[in-house]
N, C-alpha and C. Protein backbone atom coordinates (compact mmCIF):
# COMPACT_ATOMS: atom_id res chain seq x y z
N UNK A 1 51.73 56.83 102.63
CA UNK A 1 51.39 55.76 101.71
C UNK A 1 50.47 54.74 102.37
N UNK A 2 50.63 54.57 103.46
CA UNK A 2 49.54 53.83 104.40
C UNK A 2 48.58 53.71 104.77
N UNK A 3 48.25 55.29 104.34
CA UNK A 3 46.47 55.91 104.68
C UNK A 3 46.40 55.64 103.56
N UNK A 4 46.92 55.86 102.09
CA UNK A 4 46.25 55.70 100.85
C UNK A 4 45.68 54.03 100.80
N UNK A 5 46.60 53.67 101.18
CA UNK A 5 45.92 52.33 101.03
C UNK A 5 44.78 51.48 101.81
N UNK A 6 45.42 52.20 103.12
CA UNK A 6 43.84 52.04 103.85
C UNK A 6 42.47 52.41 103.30
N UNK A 7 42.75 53.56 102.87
CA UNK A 7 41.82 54.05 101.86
C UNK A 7 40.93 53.58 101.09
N UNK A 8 41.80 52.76 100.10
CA UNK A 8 41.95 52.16 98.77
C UNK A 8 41.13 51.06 99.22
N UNK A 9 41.55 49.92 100.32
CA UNK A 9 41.37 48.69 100.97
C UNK A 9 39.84 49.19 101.06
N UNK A 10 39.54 50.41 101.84
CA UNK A 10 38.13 49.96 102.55
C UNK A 10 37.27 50.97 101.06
N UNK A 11 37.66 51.52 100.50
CA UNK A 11 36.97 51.46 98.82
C UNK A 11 36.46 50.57 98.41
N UNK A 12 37.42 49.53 98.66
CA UNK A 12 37.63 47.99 97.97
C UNK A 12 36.09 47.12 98.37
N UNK A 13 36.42 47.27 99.96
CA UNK A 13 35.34 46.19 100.66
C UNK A 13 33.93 47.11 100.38
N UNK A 14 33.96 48.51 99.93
CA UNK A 14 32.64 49.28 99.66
C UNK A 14 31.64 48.62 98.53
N UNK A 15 33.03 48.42 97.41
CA UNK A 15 32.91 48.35 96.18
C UNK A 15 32.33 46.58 96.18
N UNK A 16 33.15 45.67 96.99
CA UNK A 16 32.75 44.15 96.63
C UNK A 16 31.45 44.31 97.02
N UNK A 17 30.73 44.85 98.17
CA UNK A 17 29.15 44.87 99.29
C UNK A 17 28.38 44.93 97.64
N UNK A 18 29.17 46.29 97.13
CA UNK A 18 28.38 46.95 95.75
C UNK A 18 27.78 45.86 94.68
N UNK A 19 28.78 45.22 94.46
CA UNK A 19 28.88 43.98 93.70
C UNK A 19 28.06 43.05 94.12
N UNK A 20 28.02 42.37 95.07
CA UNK A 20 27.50 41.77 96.01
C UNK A 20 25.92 42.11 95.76
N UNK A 21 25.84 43.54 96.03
CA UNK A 21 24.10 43.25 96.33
C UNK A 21 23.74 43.59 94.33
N UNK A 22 24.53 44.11 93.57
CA UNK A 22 23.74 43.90 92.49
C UNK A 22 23.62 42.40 91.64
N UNK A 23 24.90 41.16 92.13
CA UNK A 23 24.10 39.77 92.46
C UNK A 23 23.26 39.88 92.76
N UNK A 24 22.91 39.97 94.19
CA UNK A 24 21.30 39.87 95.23
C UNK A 24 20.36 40.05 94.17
N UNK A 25 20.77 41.21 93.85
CA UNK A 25 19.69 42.33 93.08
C UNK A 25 19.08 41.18 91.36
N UNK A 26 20.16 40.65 91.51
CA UNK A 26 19.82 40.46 89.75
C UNK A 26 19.29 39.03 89.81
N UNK A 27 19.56 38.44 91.06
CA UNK A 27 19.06 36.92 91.45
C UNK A 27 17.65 37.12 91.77
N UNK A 28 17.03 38.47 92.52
CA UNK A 28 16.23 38.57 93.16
C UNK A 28 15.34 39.50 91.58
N UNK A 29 15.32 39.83 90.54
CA UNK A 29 14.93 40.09 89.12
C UNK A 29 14.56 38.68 88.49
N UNK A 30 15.40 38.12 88.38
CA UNK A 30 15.41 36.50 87.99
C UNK A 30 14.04 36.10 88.59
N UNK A 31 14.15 36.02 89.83
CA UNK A 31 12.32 35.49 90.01
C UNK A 31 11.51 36.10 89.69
N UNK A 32 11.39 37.71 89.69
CA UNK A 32 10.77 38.46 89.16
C UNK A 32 10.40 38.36 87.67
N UNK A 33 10.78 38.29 87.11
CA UNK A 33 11.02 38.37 85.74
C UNK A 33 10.03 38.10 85.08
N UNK A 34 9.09 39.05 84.24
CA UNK A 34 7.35 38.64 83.60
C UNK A 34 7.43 37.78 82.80
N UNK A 35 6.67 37.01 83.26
CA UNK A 35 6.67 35.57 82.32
C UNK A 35 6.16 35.99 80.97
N UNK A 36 5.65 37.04 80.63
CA UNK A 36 5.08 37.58 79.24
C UNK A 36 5.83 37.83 78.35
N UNK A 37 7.08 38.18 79.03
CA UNK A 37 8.20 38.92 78.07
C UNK A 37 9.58 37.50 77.70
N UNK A 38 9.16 36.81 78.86
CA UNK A 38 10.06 35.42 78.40
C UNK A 38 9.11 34.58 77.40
N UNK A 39 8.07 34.13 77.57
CA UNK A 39 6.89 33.70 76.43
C UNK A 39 6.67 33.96 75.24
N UNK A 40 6.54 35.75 75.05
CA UNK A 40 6.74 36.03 73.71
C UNK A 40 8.37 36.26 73.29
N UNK A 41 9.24 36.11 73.98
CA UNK A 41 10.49 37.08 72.72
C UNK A 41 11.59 35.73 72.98
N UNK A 42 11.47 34.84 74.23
CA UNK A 42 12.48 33.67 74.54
C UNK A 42 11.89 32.55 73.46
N UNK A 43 11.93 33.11 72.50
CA UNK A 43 11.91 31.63 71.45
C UNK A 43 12.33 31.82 70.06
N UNK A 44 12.02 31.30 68.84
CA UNK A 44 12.41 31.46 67.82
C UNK A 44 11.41 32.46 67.28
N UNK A 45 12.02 33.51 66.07
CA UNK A 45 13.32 33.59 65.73
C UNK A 45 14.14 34.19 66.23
N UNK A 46 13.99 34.47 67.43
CA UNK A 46 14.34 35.60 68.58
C UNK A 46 15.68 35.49 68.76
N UNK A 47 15.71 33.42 69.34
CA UNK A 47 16.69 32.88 69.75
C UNK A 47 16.88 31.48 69.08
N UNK A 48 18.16 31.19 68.91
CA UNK A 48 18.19 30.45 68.29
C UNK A 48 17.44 28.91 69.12
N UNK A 49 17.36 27.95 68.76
CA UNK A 49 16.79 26.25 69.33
C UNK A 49 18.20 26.43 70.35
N UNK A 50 19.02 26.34 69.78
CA UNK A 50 20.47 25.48 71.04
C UNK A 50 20.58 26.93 72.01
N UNK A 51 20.31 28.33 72.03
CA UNK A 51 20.27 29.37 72.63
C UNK A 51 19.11 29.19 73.85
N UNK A 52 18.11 28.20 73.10
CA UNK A 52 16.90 28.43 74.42
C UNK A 52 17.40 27.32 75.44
N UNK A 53 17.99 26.25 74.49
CA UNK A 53 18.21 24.98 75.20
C UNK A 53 19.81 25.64 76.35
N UNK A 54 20.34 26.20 76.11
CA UNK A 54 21.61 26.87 76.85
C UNK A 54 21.26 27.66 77.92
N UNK A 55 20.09 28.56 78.05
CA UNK A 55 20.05 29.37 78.48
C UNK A 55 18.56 29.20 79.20
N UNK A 56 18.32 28.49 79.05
CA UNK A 56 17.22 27.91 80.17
C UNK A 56 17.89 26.64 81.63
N UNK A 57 17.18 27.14 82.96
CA UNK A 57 17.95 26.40 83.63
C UNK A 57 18.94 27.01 83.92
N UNK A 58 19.59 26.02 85.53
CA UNK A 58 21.17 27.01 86.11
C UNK A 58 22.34 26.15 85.43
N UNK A 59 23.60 27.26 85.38
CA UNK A 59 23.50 28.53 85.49
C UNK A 59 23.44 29.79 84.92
N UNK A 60 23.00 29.05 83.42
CA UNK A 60 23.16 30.12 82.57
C UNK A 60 21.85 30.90 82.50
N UNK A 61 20.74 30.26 82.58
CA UNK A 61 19.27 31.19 83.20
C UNK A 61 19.69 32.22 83.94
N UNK A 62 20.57 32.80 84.44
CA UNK A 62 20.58 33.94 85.22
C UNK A 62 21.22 34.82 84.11
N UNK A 63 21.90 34.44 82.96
CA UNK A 63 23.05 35.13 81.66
C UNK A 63 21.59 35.44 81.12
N UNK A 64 20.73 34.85 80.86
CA UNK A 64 19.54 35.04 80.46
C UNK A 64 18.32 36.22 80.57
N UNK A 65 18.24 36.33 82.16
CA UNK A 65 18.07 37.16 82.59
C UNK A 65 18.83 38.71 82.36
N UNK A 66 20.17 38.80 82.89
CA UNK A 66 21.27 39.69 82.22
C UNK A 66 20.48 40.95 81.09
N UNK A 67 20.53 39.92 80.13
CA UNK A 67 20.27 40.02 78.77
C UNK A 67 19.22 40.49 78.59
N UNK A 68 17.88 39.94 79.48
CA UNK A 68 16.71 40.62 79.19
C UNK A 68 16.60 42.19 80.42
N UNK A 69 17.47 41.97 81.12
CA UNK A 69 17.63 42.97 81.94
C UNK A 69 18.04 44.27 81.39
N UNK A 70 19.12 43.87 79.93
CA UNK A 70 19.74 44.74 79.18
C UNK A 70 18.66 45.28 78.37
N UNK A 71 17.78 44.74 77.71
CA UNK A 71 17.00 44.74 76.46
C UNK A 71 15.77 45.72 77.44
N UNK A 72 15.71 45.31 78.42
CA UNK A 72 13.87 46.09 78.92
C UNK A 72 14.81 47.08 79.78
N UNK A 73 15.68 47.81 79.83
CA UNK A 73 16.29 48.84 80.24
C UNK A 73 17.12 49.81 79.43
N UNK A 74 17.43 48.96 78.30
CA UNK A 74 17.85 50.09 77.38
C UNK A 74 17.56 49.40 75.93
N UNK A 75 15.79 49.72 75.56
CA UNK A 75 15.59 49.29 74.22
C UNK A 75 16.08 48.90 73.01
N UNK A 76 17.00 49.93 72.93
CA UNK A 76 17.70 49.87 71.43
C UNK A 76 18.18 48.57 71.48
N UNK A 77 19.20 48.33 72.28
CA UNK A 77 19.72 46.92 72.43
C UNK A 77 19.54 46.08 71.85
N UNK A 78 17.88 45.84 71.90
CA UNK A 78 17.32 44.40 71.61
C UNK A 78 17.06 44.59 69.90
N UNK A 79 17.54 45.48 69.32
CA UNK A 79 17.03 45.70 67.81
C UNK A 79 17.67 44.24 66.89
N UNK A 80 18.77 44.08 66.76
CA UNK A 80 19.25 42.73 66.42
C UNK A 80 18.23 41.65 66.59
N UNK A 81 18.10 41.40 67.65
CA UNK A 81 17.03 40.27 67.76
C UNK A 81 15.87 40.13 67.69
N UNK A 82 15.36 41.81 67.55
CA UNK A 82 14.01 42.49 67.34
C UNK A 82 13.05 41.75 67.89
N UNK A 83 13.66 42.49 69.32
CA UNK A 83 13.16 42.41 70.46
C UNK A 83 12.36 43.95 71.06
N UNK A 84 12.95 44.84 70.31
CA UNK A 84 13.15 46.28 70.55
C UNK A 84 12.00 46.77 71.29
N UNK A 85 10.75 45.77 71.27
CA UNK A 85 9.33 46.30 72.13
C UNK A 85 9.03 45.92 73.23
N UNK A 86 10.41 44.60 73.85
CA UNK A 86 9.81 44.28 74.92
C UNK A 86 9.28 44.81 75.96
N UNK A 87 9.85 46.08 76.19
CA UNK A 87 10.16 47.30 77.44
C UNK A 87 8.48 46.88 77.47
N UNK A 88 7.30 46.96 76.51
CA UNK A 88 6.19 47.24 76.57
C UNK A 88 5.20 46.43 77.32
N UNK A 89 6.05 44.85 77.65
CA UNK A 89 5.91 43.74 78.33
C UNK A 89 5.97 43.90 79.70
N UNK A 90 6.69 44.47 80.42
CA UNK A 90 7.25 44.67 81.77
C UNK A 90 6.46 45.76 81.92
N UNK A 91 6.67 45.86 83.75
CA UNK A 91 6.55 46.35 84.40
C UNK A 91 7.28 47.94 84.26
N UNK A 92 6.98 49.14 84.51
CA UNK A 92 8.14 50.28 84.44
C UNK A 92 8.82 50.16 85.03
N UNK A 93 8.64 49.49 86.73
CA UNK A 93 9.68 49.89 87.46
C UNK A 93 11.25 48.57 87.61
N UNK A 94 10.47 47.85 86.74
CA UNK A 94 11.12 46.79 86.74
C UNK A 94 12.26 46.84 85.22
N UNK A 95 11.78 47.88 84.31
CA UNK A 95 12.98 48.69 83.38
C UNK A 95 13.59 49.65 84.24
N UNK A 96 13.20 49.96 84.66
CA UNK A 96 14.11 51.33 84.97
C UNK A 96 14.45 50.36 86.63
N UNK A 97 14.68 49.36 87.32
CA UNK A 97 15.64 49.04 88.21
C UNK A 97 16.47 48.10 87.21
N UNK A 98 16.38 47.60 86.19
CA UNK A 98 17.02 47.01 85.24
C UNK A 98 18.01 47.70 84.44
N UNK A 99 17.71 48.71 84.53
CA UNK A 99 18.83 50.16 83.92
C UNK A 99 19.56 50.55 85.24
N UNK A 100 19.37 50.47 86.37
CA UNK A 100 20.15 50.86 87.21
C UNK A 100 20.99 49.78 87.79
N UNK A 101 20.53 48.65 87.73
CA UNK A 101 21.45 47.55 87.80
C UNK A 101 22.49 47.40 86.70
N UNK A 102 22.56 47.32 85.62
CA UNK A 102 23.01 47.30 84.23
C UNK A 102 24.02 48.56 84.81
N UNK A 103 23.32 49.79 84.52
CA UNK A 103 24.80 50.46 84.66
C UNK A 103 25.81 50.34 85.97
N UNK A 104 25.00 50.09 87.13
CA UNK A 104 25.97 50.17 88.36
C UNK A 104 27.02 49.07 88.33
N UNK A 105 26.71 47.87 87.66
CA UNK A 105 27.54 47.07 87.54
C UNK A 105 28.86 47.19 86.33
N UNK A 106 28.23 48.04 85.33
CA UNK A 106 29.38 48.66 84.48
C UNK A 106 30.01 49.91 85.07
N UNK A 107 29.82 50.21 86.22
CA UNK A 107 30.30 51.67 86.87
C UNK A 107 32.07 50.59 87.99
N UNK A 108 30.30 49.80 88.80
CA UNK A 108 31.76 48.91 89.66
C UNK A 108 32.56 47.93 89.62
N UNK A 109 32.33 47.13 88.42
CA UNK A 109 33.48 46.00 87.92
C UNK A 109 34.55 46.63 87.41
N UNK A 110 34.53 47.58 86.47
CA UNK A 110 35.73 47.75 86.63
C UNK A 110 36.62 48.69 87.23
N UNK A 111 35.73 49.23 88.10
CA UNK A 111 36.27 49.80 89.77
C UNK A 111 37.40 48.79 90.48
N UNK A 112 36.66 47.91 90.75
CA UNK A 112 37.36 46.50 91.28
C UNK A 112 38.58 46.01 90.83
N UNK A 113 38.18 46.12 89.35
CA UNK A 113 39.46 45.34 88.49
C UNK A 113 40.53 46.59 88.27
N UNK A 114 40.43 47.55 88.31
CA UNK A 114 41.41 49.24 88.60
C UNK A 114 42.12 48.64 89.72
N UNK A 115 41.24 48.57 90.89
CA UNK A 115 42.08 48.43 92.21
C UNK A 115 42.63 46.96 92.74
N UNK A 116 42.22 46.25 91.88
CA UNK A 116 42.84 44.59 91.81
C UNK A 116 44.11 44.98 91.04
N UNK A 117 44.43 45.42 90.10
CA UNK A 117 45.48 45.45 89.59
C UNK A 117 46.74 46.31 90.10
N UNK A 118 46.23 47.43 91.03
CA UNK A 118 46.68 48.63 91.94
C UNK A 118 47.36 47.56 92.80
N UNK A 119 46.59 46.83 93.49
CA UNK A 119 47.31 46.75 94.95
C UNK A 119 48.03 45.28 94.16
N UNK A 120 47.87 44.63 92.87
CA UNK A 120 48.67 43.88 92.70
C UNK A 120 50.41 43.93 92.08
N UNK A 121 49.98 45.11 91.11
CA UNK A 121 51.30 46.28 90.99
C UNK A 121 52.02 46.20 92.32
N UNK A 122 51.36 47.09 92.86
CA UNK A 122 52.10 47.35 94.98
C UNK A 122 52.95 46.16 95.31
N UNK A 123 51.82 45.19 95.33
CA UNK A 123 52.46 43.55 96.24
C UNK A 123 53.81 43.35 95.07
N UNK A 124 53.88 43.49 93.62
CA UNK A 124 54.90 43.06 93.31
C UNK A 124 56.41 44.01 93.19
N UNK A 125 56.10 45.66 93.43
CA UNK A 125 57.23 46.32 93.98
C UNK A 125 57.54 46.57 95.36
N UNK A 126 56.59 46.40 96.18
CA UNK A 126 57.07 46.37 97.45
C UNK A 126 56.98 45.21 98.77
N UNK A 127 56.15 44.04 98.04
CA UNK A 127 56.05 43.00 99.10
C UNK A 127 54.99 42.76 99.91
């Protein structure tokens, strides 16, 4: 039972690094980010007035980002807000590292939160 958890533990510290650099990663997009595609689609009727005023600026400018990270990596997305052409704004490689950020972070959060709840189960039957 001791190796499993050793195991588990250094999974764990694999998985936070993981986490960790797709922050880096998504802070380091944030500056990146084509001012063409925030110009044309970050305004009305896109977004609402109190949406630009929220989401401009820290810390929600980075939720911002997110979002356009979502939309220029997996098109459909943005159909609601009919946005659906931004992809055409950006850079390619800057969709497609926007799709790999996007999913790796839906691959390892709730990796984390599996094994947060694992070893918190543990601590409360065995101490």
């Amino acid at each position: 039972m001791d190796l499993m958890l050793e195991k588990l533990f250094g999974a764990g510290i694999y998985l936070f690094f993981g986490l960790f650099l797709i922050f880096l990663f998504t802070f380091i997009m944030h500056i990146l980010m084509p001012r063409k595609v925030l110009e044309t689609y970050f305004k009305e009727p896109h977004f609402s007035s109190a949406e630009i005023t929220m989401f401009t600026g820290f810390p929600l400018g980075y939720m911002r980002t997110v979002m356009f990270m979502r939309i220029l990596g997996f098109s459909a997305s943005g159909k609601k807000r009919g946005v659906e052409d931004a992809y055409k704004l950006a850079p390619v490689w800057f969709c497609k590292l926007s799709k790999y950020i996007i999913v790796s972070f839906f691959i390892i959060f709730p990796l984390i939160l599996l094994l947060a709840a694992f070893f918190g189960v543990h601590m409360m039957l065995y101490g």
